[in-house]
Every structure is written in structure tokens, then in C-alpha cells.
C-alpha atoms as a PDB file:
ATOM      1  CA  UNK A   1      35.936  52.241 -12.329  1.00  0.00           C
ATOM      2  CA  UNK A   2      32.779  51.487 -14.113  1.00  0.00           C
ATOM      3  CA  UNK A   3      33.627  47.653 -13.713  1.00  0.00           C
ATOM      4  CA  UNK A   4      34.020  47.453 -10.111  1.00  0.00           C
ATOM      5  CA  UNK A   5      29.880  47.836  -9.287  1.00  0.00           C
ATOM      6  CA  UNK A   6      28.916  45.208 -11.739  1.00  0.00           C
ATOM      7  CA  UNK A   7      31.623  43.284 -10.405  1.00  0.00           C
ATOM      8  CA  UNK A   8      30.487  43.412  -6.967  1.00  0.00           C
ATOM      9  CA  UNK A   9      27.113  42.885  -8.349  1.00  0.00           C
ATOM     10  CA  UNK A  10      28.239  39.551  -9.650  1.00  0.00           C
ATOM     11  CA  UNK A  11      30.021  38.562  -6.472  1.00  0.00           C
ATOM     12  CA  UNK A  12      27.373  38.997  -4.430  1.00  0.00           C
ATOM     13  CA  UNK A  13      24.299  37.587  -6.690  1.00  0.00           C
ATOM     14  CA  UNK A  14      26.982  34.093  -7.339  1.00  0.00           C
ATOM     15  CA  UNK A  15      27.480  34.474  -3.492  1.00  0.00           C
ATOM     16  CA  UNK A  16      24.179  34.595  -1.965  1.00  0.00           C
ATOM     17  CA  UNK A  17      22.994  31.593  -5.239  1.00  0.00           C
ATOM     18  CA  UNK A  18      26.305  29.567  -3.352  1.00  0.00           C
ATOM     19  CA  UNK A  19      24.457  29.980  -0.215  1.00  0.00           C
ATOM     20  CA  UNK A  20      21.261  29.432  -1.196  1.00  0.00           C
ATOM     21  CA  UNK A  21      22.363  26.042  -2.826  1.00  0.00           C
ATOM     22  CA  UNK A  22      23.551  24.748   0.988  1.00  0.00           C
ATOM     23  CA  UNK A  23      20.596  24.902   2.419  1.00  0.00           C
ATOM     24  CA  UNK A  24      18.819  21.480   3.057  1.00  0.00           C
ATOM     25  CA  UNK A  25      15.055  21.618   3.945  1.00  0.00           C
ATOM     26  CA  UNK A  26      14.289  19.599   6.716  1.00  0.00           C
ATOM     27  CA  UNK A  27      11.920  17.171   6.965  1.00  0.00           C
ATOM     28  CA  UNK A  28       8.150  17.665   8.284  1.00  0.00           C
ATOM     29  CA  UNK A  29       8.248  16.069  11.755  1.00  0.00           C
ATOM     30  CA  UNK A  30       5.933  13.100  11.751  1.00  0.00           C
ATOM     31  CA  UNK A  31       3.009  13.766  14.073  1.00  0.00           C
ATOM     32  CA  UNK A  32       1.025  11.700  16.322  1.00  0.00           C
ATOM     33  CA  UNK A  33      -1.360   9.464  13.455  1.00  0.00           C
ATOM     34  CA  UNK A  34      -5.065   9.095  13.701  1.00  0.00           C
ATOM     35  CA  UNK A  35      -6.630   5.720  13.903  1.00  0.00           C
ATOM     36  CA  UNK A  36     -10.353   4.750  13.373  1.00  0.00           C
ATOM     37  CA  UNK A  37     -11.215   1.097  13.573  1.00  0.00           C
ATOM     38  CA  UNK A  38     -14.670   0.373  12.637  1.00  0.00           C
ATOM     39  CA  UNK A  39     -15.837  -3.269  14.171  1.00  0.00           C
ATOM     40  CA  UNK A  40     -18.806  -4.633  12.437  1.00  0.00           C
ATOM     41  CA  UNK A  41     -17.678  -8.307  14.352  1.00  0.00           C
ATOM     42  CA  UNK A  42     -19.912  -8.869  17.143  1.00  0.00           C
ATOM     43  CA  UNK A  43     -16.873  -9.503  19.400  1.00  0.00           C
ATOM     44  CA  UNK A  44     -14.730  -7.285  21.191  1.00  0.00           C
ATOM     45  CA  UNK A  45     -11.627  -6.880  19.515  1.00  0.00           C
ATOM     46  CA  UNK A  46      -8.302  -5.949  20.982  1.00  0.00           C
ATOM     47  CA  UNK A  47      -5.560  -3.290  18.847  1.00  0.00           C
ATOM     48  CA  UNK A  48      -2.209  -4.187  18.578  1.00  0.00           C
ATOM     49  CA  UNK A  49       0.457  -2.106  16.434  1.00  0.00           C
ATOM     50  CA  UNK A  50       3.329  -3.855  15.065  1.00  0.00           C
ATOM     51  CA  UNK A  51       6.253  -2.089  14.865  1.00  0.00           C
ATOM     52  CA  UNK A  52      10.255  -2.704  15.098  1.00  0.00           C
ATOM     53  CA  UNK A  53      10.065  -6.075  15.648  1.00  0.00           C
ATOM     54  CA  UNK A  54       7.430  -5.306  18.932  1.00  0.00           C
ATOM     55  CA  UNK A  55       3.832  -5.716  19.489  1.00  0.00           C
ATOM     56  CA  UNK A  56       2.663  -2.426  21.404  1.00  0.00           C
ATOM     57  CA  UNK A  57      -1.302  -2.892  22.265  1.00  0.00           C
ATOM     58  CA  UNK A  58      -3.455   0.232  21.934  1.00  0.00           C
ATOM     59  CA  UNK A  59      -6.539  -0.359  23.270  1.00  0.00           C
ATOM     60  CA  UNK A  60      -9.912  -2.216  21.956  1.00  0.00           C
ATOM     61  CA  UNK A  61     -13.182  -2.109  19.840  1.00  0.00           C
ATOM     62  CA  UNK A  62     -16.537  -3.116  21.186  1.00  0.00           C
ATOM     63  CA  UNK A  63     -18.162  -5.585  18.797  1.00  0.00           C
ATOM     64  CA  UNK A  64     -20.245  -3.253  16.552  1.00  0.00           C
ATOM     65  CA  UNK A  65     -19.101  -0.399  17.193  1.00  0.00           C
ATOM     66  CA  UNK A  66     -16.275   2.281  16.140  1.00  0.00           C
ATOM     67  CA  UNK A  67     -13.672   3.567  18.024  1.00  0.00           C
ATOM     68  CA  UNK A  68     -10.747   6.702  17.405  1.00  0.00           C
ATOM     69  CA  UNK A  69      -7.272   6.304  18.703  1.00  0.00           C
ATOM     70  CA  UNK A  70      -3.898   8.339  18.606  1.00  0.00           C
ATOM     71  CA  UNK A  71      -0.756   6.324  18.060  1.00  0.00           C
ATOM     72  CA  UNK A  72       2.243   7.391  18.936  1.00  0.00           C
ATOM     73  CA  UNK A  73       4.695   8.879  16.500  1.00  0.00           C
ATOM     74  CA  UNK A  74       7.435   7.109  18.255  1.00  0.00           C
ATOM     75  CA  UNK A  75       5.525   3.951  16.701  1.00  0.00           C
ATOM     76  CA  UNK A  76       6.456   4.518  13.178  1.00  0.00           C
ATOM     77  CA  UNK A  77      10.570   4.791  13.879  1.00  0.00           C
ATOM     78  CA  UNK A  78      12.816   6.020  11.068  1.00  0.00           C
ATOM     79  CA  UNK A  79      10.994   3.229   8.372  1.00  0.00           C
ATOM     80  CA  UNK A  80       7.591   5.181   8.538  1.00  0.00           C
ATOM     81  CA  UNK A  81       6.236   1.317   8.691  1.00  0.00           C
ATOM     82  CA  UNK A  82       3.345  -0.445  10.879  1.00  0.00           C
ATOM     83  CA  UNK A  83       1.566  -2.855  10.908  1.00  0.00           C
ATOM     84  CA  UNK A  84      -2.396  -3.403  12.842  1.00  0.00           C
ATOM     85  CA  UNK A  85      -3.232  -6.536  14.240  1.00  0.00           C
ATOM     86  CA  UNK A  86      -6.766  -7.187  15.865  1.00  0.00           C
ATOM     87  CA  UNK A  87      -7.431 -10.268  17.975  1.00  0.00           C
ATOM     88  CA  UNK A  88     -10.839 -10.983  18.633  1.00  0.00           C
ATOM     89  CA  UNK A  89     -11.708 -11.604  22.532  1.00  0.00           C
ATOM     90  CA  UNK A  90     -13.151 -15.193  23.391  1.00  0.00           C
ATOM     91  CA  UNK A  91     -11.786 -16.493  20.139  1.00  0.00           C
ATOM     92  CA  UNK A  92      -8.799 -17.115  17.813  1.00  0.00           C
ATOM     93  CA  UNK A  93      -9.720 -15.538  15.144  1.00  0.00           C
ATOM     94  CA  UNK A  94      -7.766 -12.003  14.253  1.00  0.00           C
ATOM     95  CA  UNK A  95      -6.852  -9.562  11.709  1.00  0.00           C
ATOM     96  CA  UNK A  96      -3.501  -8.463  10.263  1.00  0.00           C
ATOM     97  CA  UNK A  97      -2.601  -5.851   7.845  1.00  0.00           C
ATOM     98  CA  UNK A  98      -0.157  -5.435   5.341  1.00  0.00           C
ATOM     99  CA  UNK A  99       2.886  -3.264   6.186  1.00  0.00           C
ATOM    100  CA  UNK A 100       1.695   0.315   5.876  1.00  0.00           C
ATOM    101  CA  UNK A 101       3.936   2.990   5.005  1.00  0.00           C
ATOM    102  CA  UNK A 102       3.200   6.237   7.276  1.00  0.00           C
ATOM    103  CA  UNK A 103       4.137   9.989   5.919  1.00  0.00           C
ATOM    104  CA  UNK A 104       3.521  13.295   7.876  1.00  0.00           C
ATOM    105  CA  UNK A 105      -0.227  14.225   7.852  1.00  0.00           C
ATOM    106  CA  UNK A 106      -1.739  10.746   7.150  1.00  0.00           C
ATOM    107  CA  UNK A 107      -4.379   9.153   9.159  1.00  0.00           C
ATOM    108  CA  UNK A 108      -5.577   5.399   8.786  1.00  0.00           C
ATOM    109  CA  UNK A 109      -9.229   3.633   8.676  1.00  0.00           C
ATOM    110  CA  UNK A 110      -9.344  -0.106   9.605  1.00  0.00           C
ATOM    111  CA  UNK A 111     -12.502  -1.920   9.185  1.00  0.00           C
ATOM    112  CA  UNK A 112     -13.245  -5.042  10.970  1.00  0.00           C
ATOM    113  CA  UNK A 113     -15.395  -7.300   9.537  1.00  0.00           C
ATOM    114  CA  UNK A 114     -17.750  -9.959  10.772  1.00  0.00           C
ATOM    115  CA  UNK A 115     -15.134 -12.435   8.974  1.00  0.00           C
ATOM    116  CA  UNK A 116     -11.636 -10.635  10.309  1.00  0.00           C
ATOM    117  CA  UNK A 117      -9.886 -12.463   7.591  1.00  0.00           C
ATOM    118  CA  UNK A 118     -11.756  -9.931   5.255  1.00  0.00           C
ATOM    119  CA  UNK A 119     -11.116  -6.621   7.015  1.00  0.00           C
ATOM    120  CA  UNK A 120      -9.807  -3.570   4.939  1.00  0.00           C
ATOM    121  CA  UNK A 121      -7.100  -0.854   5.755  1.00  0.00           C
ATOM    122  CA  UNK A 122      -6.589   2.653   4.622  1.00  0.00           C
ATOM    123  CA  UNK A 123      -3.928   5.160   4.582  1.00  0.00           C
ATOM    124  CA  UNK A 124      -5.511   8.616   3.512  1.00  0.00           C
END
């Protein structure tokens, strides 16, 4: 008789480990992401996100100036990936970054430059 607590002991500790095993954390929903653009161009400058294969315009920058945005969450889709792209107003010149890889809690800093072609992007 001795047996049968320890036994029951072991059941339930193996049991409740089984259990514990199954469970799957899910994944931090991906909030809305924070976007500073800094213009030091003395143009106007218009935001574009590039996402999915679409171009989804955000709003624009006042030549030297700096301006916050929010984008979207739904702009990241499953890949977490974006791109910026800044067109200068009155002229062809614009800006393009990289692809940028998005997690939960990240916010980005894009600085325009007088030369676009030598603006800078960061994902903090």
C-alpha cells in the first residue's frame, strides 16, 4: 500500500511535465511601428512604404525639418519586411532603403540627406 502514493506521485508529476511540454507560446503581436524621418534636404520630401509588392504613401517631410509617423502593422505582413522610399517634390531625385526586417517593439530612424542617395536607416 506504501507504493500506491508514490505511484500517484509519479503519475501526476510525468502528467502535468506531458502537459506542460504541449504548450506553444504564442507570438508577441506586432504593434503599430514608430517612424522618424529627419530631412536635412531643403525639399519637401514625400514617404512611401514598400511592402508586398505595393507602394502605400504615408505622408511627407518639410525640407529641413523632422517629422514622426505611425505605420501600420498591417504594413509589415507575415515577412516582418519593408522597405522606405522618399521622393523629393519638384525633382527626381529620391531615397530607397534596403529591405528592413521588423520585430515586435522596434521603431525606425531615417535620415534624409541633402544628397538622398546618401541617407541612412535604422532599426532600434
Amino acid at each position: 500500500m506504501a507504493r500506491f502514493p508514490r505511484v500517484l506521485i509519479l503519475g501526476i508529476a510525468l502528467a502535468t511535465i506531458a502537459c506542460a511540454g504541449r504548450h506553444h507560446a504564442r507570438p508577441e503581436p506586432v504593434s503599430d511601428i514608430p517612424l522618424k524621418v529627419t530631412n536635412h534636404n531643403w525639399l519637401d520630401v514625400t514617404i512611401y512604404v514598400l511592402h508586398d509588392g505595393q507602394r502605400t504613401r504615408i505622408g511627407s517631410v518639410t525640407g529641413s525639418s523632422t517629422q514622426d509617423f505611425t505605420l501600420p502593422r498591417r504594413l509589415l505582413g507575415q515577412s516582418h519586411e519593408l522597405a522606405l522610399l522618399g521622393e523629393a517634390i519638384g525633382s527626381p531625385d529620391f531615397a530607397r532603403t534596403e529591405v528592413l526586417n521588423i520585430q515586435p517593439g522596434q521603431y525606425i530612424e531615417w535620415t534624409l540627406e541633402t544628397d538622398l542617395r546618401r541617407s541612412s536607416v535604422g532599426v532600434y
